[in-house]
C-alpha atoms as a PDB file:
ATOM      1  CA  UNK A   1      26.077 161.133 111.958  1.00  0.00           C
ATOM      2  CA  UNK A   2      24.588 162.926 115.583  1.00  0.00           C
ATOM      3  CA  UNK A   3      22.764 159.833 117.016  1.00  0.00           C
ATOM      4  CA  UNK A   4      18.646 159.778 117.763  1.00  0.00           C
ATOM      5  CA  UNK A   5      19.844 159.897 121.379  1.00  0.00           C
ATOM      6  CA  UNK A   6      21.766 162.807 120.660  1.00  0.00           C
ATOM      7  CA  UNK A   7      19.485 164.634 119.152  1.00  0.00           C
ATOM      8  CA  UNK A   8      15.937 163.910 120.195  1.00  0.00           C
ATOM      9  CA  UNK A   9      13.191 165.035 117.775  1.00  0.00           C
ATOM     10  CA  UNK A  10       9.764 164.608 117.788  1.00  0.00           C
ATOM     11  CA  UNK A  11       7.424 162.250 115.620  1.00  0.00           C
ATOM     12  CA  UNK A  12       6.420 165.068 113.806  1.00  0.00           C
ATOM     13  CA  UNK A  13      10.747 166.039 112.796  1.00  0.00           C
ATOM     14  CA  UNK A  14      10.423 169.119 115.061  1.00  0.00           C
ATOM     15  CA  UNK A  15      13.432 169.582 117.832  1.00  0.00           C
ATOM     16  CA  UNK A  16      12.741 167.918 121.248  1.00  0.00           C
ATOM     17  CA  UNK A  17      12.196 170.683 123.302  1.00  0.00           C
ATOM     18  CA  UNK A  18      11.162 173.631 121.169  1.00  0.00           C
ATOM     19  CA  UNK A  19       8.850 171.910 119.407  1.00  0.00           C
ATOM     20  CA  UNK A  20      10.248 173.723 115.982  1.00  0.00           C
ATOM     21  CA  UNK A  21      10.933 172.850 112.335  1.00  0.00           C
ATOM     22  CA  UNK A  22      13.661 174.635 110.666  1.00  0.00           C
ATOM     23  CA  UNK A  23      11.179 176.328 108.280  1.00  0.00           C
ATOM     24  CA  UNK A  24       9.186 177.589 111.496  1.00  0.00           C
ATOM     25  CA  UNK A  25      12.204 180.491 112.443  1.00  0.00           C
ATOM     26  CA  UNK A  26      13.121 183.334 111.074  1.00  0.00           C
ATOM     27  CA  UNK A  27      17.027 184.474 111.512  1.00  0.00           C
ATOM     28  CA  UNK A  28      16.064 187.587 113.712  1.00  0.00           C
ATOM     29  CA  UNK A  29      15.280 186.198 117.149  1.00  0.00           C
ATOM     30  CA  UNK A  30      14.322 188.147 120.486  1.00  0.00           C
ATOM     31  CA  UNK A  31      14.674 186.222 123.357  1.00  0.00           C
ATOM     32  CA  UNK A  32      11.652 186.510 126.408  1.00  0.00           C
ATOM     33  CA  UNK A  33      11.997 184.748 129.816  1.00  0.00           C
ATOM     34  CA  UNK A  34       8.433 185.079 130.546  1.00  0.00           C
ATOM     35  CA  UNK A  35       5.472 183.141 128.106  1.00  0.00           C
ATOM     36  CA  UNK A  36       3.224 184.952 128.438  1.00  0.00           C
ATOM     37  CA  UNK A  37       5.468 188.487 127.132  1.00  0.00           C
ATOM     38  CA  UNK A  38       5.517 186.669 123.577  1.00  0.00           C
ATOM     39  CA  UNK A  39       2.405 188.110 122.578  1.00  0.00           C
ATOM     40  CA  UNK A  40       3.580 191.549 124.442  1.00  0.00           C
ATOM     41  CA  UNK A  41       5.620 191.712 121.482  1.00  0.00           C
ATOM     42  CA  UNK A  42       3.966 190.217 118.551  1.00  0.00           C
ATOM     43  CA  UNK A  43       1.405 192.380 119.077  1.00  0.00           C
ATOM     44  CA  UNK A  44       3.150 195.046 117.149  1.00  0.00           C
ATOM     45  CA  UNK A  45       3.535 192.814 114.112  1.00  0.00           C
ATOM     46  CA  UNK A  46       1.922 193.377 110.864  1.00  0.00           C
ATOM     47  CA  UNK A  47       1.218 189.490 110.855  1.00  0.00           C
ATOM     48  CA  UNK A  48       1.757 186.486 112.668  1.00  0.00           C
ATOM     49  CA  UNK A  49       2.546 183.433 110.561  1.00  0.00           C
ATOM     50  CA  UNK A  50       2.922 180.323 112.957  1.00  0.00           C
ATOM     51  CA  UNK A  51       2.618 179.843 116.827  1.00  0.00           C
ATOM     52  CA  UNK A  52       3.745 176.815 118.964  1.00  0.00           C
ATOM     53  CA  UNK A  53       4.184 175.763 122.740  1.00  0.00           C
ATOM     54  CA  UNK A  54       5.676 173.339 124.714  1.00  0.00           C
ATOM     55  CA  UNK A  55       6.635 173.509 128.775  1.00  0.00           C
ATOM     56  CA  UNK A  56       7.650 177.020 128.736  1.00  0.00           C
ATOM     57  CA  UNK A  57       9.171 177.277 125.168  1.00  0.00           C
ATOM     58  CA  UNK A  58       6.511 179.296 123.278  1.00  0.00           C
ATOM     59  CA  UNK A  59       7.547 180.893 119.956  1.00  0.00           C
ATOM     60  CA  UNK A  60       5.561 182.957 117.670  1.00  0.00           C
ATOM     61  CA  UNK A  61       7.014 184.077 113.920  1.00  0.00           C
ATOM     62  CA  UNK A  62       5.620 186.838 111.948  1.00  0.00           C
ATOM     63  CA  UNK A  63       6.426 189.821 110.263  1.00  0.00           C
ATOM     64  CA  UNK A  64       6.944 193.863 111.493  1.00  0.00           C
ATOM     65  CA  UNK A  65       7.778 196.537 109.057  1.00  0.00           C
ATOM     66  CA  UNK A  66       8.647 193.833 106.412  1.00  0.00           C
ATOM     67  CA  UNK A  67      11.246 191.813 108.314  1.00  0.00           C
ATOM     68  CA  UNK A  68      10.499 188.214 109.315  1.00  0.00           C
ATOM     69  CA  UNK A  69      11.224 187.928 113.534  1.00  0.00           C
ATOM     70  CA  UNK A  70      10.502 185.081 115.907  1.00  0.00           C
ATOM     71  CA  UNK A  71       9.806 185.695 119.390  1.00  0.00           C
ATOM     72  CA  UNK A  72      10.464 183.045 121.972  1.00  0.00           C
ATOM     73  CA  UNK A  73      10.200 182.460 125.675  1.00  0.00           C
ATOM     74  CA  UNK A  74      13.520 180.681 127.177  1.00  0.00           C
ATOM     75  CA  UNK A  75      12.101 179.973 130.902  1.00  0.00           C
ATOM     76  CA  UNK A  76      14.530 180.824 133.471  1.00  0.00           C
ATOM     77  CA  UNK A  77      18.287 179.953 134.023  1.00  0.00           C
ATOM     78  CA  UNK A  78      21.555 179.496 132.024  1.00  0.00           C
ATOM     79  CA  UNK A  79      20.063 175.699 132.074  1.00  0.00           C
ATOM     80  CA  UNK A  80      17.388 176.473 129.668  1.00  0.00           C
ATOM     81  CA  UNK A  81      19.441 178.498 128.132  1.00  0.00           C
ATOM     82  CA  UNK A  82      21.695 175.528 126.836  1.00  0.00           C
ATOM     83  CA  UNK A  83      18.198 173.785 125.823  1.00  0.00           C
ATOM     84  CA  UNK A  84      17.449 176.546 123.658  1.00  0.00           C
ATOM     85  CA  UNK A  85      20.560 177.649 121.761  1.00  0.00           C
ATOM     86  CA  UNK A  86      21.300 174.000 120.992  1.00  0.00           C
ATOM     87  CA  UNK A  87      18.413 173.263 119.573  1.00  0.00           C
ATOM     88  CA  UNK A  88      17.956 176.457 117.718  1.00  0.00           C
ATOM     89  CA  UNK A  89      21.330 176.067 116.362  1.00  0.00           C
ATOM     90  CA  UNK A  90      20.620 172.677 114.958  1.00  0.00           C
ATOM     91  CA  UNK A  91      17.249 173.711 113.124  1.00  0.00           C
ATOM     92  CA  UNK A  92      19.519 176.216 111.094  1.00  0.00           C
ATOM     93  CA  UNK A  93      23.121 173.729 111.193  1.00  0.00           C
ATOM     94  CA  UNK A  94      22.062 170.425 111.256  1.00  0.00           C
ATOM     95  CA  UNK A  95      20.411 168.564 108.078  1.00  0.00           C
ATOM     96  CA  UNK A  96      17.704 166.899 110.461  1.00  0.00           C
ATOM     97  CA  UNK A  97      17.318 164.289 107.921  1.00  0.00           C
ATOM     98  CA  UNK A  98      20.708 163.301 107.550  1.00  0.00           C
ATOM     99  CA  UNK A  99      21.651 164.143 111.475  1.00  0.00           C
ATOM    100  CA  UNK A 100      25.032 165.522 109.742  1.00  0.00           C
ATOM    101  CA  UNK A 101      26.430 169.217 110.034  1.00  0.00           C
ATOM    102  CA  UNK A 102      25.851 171.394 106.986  1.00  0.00           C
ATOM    103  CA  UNK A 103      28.517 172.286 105.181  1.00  0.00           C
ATOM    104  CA  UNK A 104      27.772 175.890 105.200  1.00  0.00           C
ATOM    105  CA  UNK A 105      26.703 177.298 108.540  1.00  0.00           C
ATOM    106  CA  UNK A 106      23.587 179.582 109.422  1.00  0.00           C
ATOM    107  CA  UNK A 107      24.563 182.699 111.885  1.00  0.00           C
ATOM    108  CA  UNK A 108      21.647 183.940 114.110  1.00  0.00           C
ATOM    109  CA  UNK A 109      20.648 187.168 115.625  1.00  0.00           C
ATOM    110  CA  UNK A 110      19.311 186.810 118.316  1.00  0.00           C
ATOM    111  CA  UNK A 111      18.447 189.642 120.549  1.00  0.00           C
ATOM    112  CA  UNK A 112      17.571 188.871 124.420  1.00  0.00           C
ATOM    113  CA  UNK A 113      14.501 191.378 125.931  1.00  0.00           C
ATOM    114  CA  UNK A 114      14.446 191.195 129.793  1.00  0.00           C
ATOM    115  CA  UNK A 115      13.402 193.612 133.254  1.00  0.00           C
ATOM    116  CA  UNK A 116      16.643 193.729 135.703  1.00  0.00           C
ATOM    117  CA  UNK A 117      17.156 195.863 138.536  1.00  0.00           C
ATOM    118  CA  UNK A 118      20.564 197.990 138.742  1.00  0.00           C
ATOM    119  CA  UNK A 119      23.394 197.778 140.761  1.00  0.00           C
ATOM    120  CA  UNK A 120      24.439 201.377 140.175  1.00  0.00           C
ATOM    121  CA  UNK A 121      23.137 204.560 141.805  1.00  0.00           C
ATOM    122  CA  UNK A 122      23.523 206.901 138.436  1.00  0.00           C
ATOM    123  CA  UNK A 123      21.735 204.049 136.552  1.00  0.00           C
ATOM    124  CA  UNK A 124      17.719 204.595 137.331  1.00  0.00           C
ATOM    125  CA  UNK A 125      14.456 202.791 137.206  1.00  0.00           C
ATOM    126  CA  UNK A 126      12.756 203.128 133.694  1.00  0.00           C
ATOM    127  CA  UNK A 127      16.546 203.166 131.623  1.00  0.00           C
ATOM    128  CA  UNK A 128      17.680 200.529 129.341  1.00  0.00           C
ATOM    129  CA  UNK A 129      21.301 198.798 129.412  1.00  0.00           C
ATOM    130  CA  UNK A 130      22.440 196.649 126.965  1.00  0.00           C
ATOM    131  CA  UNK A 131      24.916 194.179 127.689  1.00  0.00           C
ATOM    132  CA  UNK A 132      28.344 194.615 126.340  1.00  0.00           C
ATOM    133  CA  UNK A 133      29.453 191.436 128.696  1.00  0.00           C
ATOM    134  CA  UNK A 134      28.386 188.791 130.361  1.00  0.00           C
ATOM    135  CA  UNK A 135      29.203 187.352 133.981  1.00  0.00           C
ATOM    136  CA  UNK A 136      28.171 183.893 134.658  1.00  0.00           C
ATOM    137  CA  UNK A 137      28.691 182.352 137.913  1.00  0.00           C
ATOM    138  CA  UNK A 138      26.861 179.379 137.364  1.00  0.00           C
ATOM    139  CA  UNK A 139      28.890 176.035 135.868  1.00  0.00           C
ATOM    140  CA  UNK A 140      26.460 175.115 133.225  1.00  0.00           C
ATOM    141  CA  UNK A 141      28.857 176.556 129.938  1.00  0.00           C
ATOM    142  CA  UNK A 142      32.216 175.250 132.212  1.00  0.00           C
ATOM    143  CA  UNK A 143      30.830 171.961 130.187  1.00  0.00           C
ATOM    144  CA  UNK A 144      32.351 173.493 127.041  1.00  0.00           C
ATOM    145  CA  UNK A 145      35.326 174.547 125.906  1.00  0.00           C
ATOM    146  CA  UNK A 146      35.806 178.377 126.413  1.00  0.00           C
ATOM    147  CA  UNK A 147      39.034 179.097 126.555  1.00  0.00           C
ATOM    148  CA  UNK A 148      39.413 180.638 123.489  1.00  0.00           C
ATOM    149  CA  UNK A 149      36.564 182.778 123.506  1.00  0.00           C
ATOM    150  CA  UNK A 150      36.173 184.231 127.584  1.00  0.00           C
ATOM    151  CA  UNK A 151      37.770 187.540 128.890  1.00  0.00           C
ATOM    152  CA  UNK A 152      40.228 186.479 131.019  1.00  0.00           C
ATOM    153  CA  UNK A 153      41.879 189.122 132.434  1.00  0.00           C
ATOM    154  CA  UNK A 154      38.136 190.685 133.547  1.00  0.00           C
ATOM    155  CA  UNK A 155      37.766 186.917 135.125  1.00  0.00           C
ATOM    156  CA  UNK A 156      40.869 187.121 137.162  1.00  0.00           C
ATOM    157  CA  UNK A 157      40.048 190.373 138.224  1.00  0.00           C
ATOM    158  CA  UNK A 158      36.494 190.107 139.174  1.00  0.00           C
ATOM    159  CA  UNK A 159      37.936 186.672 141.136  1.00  0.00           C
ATOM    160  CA  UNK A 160      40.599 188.795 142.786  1.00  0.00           C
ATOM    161  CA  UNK A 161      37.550 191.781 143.739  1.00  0.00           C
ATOM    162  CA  UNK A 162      35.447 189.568 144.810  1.00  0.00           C
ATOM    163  CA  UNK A 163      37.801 187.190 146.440  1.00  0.00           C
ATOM    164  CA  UNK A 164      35.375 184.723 145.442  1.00  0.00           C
ATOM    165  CA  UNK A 165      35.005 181.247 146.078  1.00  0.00           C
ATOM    166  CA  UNK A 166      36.276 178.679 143.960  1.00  0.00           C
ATOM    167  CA  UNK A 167      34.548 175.599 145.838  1.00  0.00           C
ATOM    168  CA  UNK A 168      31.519 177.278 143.466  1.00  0.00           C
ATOM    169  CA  UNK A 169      33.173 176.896 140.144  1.00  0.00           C
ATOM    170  CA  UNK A 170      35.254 179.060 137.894  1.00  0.00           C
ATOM    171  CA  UNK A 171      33.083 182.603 136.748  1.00  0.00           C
ATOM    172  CA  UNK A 172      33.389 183.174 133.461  1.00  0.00           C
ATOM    173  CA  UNK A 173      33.071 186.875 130.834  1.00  0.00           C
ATOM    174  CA  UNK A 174      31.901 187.042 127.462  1.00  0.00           C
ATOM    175  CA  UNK A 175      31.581 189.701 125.167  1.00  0.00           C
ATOM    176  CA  UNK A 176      28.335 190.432 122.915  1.00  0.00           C
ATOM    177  CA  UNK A 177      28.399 190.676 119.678  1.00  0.00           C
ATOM    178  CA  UNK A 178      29.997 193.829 118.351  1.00  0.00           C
ATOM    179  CA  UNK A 179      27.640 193.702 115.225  1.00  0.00           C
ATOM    180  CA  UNK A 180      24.670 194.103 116.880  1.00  0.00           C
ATOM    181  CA  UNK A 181      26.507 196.427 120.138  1.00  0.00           C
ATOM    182  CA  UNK A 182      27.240 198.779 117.136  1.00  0.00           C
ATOM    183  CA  UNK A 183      23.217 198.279 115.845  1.00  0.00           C
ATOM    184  CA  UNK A 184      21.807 199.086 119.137  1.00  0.00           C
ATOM    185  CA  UNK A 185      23.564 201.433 120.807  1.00  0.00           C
ATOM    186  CA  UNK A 186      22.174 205.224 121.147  1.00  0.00           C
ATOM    187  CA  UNK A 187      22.178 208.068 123.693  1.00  0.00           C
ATOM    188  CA  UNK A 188      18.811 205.712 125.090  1.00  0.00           C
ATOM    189  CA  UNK A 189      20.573 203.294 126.359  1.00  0.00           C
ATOM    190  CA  UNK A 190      23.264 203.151 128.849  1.00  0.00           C
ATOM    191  CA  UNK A 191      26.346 199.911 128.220  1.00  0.00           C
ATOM    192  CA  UNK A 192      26.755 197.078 130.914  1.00  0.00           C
ATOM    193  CA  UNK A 193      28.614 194.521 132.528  1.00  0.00           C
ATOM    194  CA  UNK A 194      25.789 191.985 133.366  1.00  0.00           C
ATOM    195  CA  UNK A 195      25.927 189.158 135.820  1.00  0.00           C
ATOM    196  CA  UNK A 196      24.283 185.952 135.390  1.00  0.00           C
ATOM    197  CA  UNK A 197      23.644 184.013 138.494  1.00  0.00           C
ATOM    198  CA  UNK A 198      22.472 180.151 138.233  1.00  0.00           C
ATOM    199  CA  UNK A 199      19.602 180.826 140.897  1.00  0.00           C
ATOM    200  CA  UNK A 200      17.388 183.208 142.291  1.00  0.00           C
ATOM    201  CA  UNK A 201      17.540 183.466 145.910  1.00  0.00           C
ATOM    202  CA  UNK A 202      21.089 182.274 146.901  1.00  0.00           C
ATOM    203  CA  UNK A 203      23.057 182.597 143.969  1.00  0.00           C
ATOM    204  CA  UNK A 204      21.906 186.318 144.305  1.00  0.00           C
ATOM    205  CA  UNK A 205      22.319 186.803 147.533  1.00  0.00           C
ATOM    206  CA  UNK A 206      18.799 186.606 149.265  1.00  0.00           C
ATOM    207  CA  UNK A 207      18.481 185.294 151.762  1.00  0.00           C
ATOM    208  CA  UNK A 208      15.210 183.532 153.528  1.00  0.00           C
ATOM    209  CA  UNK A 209      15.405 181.201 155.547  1.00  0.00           C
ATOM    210  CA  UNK A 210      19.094 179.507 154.380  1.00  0.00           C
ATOM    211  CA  UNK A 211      22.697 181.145 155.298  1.00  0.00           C
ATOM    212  CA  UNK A 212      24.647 181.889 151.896  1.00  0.00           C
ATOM    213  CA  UNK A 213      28.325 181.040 151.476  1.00  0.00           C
ATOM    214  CA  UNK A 214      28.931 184.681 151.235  1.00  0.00           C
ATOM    215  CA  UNK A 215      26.771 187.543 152.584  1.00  0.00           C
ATOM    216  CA  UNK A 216      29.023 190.419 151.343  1.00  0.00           C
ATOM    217  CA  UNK A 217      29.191 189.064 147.891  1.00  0.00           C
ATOM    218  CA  UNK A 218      26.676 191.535 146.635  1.00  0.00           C
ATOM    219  CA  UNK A 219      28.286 194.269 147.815  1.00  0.00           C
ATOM    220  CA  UNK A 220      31.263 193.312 146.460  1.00  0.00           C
ATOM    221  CA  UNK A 221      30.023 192.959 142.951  1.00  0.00           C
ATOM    222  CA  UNK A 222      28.385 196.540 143.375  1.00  0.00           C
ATOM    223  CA  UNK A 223      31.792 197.828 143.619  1.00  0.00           C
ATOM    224  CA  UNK A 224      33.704 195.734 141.090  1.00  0.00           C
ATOM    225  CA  UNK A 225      35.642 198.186 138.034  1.00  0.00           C
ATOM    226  CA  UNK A 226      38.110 196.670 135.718  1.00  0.00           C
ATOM    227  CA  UNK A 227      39.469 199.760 133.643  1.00  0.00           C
ATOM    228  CA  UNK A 228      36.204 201.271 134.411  1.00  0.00           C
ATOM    229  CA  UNK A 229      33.859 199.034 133.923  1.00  0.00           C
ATOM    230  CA  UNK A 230      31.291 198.473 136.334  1.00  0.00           C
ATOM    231  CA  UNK A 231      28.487 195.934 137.081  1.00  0.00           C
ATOM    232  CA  UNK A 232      26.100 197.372 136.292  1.00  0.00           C
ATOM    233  CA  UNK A 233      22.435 194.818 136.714  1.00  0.00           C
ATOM    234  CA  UNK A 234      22.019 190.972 137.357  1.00  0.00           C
ATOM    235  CA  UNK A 235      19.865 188.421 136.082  1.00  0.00           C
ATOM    236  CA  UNK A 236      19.965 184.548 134.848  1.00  0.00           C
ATOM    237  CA  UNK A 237      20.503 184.086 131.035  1.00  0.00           C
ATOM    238  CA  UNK A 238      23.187 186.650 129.044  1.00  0.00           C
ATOM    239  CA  UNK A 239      26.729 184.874 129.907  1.00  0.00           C
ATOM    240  CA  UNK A 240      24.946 182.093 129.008  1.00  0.00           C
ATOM    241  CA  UNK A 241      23.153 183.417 125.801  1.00  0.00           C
ATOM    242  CA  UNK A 242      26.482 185.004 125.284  1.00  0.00           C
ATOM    243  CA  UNK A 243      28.914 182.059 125.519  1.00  0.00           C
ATOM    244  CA  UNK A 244      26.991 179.543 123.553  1.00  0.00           C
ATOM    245  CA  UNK A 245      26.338 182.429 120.682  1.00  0.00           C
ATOM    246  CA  UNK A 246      30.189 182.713 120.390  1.00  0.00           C
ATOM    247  CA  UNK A 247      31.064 178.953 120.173  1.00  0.00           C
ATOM    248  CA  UNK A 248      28.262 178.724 117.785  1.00  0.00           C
ATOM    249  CA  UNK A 249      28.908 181.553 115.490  1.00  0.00           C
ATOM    250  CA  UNK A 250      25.483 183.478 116.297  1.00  0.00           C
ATOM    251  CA  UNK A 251      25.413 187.164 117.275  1.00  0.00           C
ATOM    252  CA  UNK A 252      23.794 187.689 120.664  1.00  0.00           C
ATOM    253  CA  UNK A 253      23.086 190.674 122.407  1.00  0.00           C
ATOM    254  CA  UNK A 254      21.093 191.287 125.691  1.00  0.00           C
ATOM    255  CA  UNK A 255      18.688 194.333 126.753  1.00  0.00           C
ATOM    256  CA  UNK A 256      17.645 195.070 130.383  1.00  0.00           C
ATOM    257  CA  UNK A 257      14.255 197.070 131.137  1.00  0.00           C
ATOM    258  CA  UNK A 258      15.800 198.755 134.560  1.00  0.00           C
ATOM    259  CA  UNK A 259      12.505 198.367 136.983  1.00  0.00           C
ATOM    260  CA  UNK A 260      14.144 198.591 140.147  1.00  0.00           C
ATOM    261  CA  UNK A 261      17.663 200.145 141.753  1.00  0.00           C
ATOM    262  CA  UNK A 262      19.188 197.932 144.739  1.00  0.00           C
ATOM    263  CA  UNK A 263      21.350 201.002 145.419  1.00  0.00           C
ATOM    264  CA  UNK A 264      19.288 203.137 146.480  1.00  0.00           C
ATOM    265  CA  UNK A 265      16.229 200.825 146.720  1.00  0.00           C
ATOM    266  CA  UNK A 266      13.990 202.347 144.060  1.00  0.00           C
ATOM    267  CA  UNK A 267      11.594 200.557 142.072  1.00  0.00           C
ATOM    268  CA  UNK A 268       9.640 201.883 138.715  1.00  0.00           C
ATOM    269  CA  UNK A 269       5.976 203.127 139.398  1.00  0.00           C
ATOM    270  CA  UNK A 270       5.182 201.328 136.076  1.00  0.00           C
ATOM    271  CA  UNK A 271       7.245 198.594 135.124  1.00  0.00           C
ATOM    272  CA  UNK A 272       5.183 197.292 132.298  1.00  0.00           C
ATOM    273  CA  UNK A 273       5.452 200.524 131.001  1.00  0.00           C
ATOM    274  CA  UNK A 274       9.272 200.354 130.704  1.00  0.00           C
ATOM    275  CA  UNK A 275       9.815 197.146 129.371  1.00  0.00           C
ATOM    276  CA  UNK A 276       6.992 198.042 126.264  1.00  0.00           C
ATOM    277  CA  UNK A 277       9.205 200.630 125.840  1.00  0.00           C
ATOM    278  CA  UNK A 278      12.559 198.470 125.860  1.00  0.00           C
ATOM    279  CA  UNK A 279      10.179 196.289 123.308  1.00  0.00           C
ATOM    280  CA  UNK A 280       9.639 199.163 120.916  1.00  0.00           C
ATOM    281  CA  UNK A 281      13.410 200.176 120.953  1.00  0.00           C
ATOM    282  CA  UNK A 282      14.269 196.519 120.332  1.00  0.00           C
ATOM    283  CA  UNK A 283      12.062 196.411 116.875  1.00  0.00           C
ATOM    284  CA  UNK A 284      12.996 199.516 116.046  1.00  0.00           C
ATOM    285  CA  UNK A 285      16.736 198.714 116.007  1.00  0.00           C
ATOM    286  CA  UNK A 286      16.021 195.577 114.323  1.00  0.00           C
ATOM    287  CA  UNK A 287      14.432 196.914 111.318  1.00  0.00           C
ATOM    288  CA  UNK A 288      16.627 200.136 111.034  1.00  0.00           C
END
């Protein structure tokens, strides 16, 4: 049996954090960063069925074109990340009465809708790219074991490219799920190799009034290509969206509204515009 300190739930049986009952989410899930792009999405539904907050979860279920979806906002970082998968994972493979695994496991979809700016020239403002792997250089999943399911020979040589530091932890790759690679892709959307950084400002190499431990890392990354794949956009949550999918049998996938190019220092005229349309691709795949 999981002890109470373990896993927390509320006085009401919801999960700590997410403030959800198992009843309360559908199996189709799209990820948001932002709050307050929730509703940016569930506006399109045909009906909305239940809404909840709490901090910076906020989750909305409902139903477009016949299929039941919740939408949820993570917050920022591979730390919330871990926060949310958990405790999604246990509304679906944990009896919260019994606080014992379920014999048969629940798999999730869960599909992650975010704005990213490029690393690559010949990838523009206003494109998609979905995210056949993800890079994270922060340490939060080093605190399972992923051994068995990281890339390592795209590991040793983005370590080698990069000739990065290991004083800052071990980076890590993980594919996406194949199922839903295969249920997205089109001629729309262009395939990447996304990093995940554990910060903002440092950990992607801005720099305001603090040195970094490595001013050239950036470039560096720009021109990383293991048997042609490239880096292609970087961000916060997909190695960690994608790592704790795989050890938990869910199938993850992450999509990137391109707003701005670093490479040749572009940046979309209208941004909002491009990610409604990244959210109208995304429900249009999932219903297809």
């Amino acid at each position: 049996m999981i002890q109470s300190s373990e896993l927390i739930l509320n006085p009401d049986g919801s999960v700590y954090h997410i403030n959800l009952k198992p009843e309360q989410i559908a199996k189709d899930i799209i990820f948001v960063g932002d709050q307050n792009r929730v509703e940016k999405i569930t506006k399109h539904f045909d009906s909305i069925e239940f809404t909840t907050q709490k901090r910076e979860f906020k989750t909305q279920t409902g139903t477009y074109k016949g299929k039941r979806i919740t939408v949820m906002s993570t917050g920022i970082g591979p730390d919330n990340i871990d926060i949310v998968m958990n405790e999604l994972d246990a509304l679906v493979n944990i009896d919260l009465n019994t606080r014992t695994v379920k014999d048969e496991l629940t798999s999730l979809n869960i599909v992650r809708v975010g704005t990213s700016g490029s690393l690559q020239a010949d990838i523009p403002v206003d494109s998609m790219v979905m995210s056949a792997y993800g890079l994270g250089l922060d340490n939060m999943l080093r605190s399972y074991l992923i051994d068995s399911i990281s890339e390592k020979d795209m590991e040793e040589a983005f370590i080698a490219q990069t000739n990065w530091d290991m004083k800052k932890g071990r980076p890590y790759v993980i594919a996406g799920s194949d199922v839903l690679i295969k249920k997205f892709e089109s001629d729309q959307i262009f395939k990447g190799f996304t990093g995940t950084a554990g910060g903002f400002y440092g950990p992607q190499g801005r720099v305001l009034r603090l040195n970094i431990q490595d001013s050239e890392l950036n470039t560096k990354m720009d021109a990383f290509n293991f048997n042609g794949t490239r880096m292609t956009n970087l961000e916060m949550e997909t190695g960690a969206i994608y790592g704790l999918g795989k050890l938990l049998g869910h199938q993850c996938l992450s999509l990137n509204a391109i707003i701005a190019n670093r490479a040749n220092g572009t940046f979309s005229e209208d941004p909002y515009k491009t990610v409604d349309q990244l959210i109208e691709y995304t429900l249009m795949k999932l219903v297809e």
